[in-house]
N, C-alpha and C. Protein backbone atom coordinates (compact mmCIF):
# COMPACT_ATOMS: atom_id res chain seq x y z
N UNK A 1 -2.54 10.34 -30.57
CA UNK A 1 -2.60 9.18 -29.68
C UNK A 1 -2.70 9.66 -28.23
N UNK A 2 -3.58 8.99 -27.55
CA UNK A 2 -4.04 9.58 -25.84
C UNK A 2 -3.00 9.33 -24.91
N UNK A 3 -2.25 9.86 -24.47
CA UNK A 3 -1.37 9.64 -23.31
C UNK A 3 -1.47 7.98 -22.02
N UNK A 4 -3.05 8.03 -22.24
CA UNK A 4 -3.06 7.38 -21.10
C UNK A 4 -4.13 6.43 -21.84
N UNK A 5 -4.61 4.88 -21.71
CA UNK A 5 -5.61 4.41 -22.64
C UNK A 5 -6.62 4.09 -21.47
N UNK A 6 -7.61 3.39 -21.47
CA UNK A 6 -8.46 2.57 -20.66
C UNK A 6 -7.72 1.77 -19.74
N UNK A 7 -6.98 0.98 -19.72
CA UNK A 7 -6.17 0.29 -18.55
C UNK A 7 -5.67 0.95 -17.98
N UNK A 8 -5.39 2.07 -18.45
CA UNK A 8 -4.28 2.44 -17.26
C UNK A 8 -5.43 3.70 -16.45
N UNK A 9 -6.55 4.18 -16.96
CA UNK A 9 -7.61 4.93 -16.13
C UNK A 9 -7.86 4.07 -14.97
N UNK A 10 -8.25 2.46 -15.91
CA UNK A 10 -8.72 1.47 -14.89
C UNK A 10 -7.70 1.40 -13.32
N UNK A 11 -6.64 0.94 -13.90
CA UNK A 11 -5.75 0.88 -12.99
C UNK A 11 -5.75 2.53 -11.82
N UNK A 12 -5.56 3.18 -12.20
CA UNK A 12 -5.23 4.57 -11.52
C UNK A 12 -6.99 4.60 -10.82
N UNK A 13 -7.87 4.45 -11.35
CA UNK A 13 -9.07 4.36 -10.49
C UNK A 13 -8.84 3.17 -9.09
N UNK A 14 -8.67 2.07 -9.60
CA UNK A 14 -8.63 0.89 -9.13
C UNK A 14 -7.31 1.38 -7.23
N UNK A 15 -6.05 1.99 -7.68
CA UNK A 15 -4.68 2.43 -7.02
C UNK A 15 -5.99 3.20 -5.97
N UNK A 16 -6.58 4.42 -6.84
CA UNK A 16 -6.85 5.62 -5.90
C UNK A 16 -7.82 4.79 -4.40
N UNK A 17 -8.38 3.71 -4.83
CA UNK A 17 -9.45 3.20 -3.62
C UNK A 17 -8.74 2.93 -2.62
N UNK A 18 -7.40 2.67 -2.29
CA UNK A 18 -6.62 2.80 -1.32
C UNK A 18 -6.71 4.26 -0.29
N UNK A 19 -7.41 5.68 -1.26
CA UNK A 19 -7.31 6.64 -0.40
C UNK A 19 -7.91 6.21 0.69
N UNK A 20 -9.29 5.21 0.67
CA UNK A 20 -10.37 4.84 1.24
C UNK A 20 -9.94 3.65 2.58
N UNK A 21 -9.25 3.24 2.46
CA UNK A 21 -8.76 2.19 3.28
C UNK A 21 -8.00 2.42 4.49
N UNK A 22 -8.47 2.25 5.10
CA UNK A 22 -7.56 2.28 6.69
C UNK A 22 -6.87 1.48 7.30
N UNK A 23 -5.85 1.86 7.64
CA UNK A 23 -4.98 0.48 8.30
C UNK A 23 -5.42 0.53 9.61
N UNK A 24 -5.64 -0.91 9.23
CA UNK A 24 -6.52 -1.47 10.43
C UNK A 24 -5.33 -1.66 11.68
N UNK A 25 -4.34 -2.31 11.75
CA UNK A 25 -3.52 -2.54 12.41
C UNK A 25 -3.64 -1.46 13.84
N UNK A 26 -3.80 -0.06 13.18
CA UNK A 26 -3.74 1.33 13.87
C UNK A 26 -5.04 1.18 14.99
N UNK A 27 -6.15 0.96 14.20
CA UNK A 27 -7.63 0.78 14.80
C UNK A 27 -7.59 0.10 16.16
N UNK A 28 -6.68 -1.54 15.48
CA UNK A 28 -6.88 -2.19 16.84
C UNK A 28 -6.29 -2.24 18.46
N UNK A 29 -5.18 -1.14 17.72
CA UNK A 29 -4.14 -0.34 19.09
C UNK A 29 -5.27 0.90 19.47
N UNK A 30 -5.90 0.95 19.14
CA UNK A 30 -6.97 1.94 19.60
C UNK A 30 -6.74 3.82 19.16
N UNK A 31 -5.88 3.94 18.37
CA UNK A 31 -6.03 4.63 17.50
C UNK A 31 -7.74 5.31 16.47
N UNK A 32 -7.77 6.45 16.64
CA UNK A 32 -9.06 7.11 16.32
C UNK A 32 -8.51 7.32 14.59
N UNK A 33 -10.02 6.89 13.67
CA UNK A 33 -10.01 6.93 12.76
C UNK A 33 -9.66 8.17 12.06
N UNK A 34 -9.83 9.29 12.41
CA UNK A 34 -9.15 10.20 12.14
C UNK A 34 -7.72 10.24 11.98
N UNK A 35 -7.02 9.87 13.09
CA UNK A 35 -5.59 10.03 13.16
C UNK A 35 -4.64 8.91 12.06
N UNK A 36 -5.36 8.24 11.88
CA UNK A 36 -4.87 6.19 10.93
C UNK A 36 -4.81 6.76 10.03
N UNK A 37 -3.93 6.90 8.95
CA UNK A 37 -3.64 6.59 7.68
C UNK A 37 -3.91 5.75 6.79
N UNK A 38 -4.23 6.10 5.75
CA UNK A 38 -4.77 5.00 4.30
C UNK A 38 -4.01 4.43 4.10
N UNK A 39 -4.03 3.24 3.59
CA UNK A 39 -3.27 2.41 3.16
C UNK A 39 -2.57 2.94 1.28
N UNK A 40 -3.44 4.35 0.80
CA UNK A 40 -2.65 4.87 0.22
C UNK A 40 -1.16 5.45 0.85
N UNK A 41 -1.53 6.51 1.66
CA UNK A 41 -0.70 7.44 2.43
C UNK A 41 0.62 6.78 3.00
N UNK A 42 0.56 4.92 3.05
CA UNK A 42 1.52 4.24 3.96
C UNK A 42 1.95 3.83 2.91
N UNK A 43 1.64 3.70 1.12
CA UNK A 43 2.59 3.83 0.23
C UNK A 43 3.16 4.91 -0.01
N UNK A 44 2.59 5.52 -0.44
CA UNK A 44 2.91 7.33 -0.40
C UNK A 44 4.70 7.30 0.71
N UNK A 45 4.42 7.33 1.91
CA UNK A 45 5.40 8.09 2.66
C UNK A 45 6.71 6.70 3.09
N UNK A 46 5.85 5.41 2.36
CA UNK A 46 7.10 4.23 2.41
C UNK A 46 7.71 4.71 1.12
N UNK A 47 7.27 4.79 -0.05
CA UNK A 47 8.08 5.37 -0.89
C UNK A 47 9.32 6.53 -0.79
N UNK A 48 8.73 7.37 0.22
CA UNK A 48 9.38 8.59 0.39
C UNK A 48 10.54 8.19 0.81
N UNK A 49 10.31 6.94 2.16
CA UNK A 49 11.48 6.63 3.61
C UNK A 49 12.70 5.77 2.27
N UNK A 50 11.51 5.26 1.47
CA UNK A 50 13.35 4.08 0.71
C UNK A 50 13.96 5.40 -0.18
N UNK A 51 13.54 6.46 -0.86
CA UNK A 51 14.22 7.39 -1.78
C UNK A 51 15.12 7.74 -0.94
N UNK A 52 14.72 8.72 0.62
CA UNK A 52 15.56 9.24 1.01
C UNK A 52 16.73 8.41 1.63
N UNK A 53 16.26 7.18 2.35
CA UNK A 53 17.55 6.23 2.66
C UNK A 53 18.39 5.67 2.05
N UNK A 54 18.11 5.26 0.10
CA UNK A 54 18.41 4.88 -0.65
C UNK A 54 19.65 6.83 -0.96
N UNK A 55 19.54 7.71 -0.70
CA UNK A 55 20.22 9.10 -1.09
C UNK A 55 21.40 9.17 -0.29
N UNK A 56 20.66 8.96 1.38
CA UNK A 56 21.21 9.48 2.21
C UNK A 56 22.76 8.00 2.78
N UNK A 57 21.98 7.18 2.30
CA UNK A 57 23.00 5.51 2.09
C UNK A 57 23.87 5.52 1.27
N UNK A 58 23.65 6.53 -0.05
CA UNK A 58 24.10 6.01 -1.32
C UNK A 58 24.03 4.39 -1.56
N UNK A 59 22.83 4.06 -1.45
CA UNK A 59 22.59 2.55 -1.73
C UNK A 59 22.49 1.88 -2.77
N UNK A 60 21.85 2.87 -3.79
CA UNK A 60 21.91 2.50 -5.87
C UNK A 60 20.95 1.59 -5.52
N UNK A 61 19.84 1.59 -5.00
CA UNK A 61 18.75 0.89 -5.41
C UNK A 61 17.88 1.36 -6.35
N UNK A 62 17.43 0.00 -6.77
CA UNK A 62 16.71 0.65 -8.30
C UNK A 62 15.43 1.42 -7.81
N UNK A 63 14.64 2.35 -7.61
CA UNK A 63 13.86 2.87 -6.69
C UNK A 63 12.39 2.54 -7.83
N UNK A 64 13.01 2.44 -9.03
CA UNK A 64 11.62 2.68 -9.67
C UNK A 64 10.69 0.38 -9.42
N UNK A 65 11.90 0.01 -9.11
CA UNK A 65 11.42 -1.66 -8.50
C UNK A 65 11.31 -1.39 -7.66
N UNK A 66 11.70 -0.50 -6.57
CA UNK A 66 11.14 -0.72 -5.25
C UNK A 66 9.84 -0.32 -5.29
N UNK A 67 9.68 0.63 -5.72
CA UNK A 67 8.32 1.49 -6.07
C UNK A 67 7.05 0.42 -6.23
N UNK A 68 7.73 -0.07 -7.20
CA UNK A 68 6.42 -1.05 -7.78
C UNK A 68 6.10 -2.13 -6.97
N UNK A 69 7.20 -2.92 -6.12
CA UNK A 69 7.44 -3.73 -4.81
C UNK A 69 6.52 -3.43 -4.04
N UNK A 70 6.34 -2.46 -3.84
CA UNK A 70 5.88 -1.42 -2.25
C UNK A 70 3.86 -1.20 -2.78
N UNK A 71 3.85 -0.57 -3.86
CA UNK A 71 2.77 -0.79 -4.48
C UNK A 71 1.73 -2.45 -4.41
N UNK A 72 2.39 -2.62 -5.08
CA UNK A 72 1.90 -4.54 -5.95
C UNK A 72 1.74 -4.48 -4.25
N UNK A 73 2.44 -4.82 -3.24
CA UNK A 73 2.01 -5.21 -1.76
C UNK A 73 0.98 -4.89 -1.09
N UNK A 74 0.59 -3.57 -1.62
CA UNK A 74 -1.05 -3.54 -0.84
C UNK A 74 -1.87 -2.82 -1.75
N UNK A 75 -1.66 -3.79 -3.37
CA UNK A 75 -2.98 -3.56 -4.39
C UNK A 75 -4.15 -4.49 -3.86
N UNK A 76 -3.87 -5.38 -3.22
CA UNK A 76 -5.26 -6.58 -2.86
C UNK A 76 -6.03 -5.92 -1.70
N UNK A 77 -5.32 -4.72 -1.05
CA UNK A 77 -6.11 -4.28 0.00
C UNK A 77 -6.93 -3.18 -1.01
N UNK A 78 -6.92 -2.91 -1.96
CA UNK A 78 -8.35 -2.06 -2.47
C UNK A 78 -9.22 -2.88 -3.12
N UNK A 79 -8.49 -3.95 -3.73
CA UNK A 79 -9.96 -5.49 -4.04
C UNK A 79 -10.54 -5.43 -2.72
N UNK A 80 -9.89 -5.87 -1.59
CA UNK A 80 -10.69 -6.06 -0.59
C UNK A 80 -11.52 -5.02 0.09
N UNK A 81 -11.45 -3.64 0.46
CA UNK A 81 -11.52 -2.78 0.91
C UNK A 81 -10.96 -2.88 2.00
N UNK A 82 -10.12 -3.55 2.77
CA UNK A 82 -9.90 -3.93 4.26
C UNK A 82 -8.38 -4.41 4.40
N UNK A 83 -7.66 -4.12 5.38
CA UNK A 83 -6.93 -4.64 5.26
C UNK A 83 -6.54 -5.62 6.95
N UNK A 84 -6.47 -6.56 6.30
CA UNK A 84 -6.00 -7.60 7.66
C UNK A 84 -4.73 -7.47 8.51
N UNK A 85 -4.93 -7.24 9.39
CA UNK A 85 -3.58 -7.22 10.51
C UNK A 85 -3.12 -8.53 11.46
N UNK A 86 -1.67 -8.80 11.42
CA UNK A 86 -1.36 -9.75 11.74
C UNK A 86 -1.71 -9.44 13.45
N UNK A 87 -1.77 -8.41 14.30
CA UNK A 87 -2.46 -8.18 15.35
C UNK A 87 -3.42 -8.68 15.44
N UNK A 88 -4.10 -9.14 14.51
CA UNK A 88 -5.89 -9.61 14.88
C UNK A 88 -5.82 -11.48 15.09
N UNK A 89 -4.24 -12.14 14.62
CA UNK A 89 -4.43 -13.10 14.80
C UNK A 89 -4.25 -14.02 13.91
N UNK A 90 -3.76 -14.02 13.03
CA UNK A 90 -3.55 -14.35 11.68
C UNK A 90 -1.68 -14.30 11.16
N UNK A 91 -1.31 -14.84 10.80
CA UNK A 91 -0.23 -15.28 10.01
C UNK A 91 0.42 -14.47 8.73
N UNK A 92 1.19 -13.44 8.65
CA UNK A 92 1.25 -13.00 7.41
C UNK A 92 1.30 -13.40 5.86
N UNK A 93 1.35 -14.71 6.20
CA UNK A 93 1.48 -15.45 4.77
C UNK A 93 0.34 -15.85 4.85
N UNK A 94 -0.21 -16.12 5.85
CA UNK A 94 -2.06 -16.23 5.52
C UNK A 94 -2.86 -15.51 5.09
N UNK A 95 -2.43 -14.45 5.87
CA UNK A 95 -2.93 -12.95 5.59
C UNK A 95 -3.15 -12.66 4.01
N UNK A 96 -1.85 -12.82 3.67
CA UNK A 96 -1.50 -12.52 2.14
C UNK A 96 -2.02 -13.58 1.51
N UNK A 97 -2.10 -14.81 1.14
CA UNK A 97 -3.08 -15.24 0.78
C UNK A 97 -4.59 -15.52 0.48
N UNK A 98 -5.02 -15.48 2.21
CA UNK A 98 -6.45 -14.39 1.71
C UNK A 98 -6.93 -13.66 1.32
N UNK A 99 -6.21 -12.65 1.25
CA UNK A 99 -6.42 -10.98 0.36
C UNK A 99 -6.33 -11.34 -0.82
N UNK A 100 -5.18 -12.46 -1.55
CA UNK A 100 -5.31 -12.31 -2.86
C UNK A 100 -6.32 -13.54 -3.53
N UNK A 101 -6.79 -14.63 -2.72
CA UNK A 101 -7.19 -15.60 -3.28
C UNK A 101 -9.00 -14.96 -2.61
């Protein structure tokens, strides 16, 4: 039996398009595309900040829900390729609604 089936390639293809994405937020402070981080990399190292605060707190948060919390929050920015910043003018609950609808 294969470790991993078709959904979950899908999925892990689908996660990786985040390498591709730039937070825009960075762009519009005038930040050079070089220096901005993916909107992978800002899961990546938010993950990192709740493990170690969750250690260094002794907080007993469940890390593997936060994980997925932190994730699921900017899966609609690789549907979209883009991600909207409340800097540009927009409402975060709008925001988030457009991305997913």
């Amino acid at each position: 039996m294969p470790l991993l089936n078709n959904q979950d390639y899908e999925f892990i293809e689908f996660k990786n398009r985040l390498k591709t994405v730039v937070r825009t937020g960075w762009r519009e402070i005038g930040i050079p595309d070089e220096e901005v981080e993916s909107v992978y990399s800002h899961i990546a190292s938010t993950k990192d900040l709740v493990a170690d605060f969750d250690k260094k707190y002794n907080l007993g948060l469940d890390l593997d829900k936060m994980f997925k919390m932190i994730t699921i929050k900017e899966l609609p920015k690789a549907y979209t390729q883009e991600e909207k910043s409340v800097i540009a003018g927009g409402s975060s609950k709008e925001i988030n609604k457009n991305i997913i609808n």
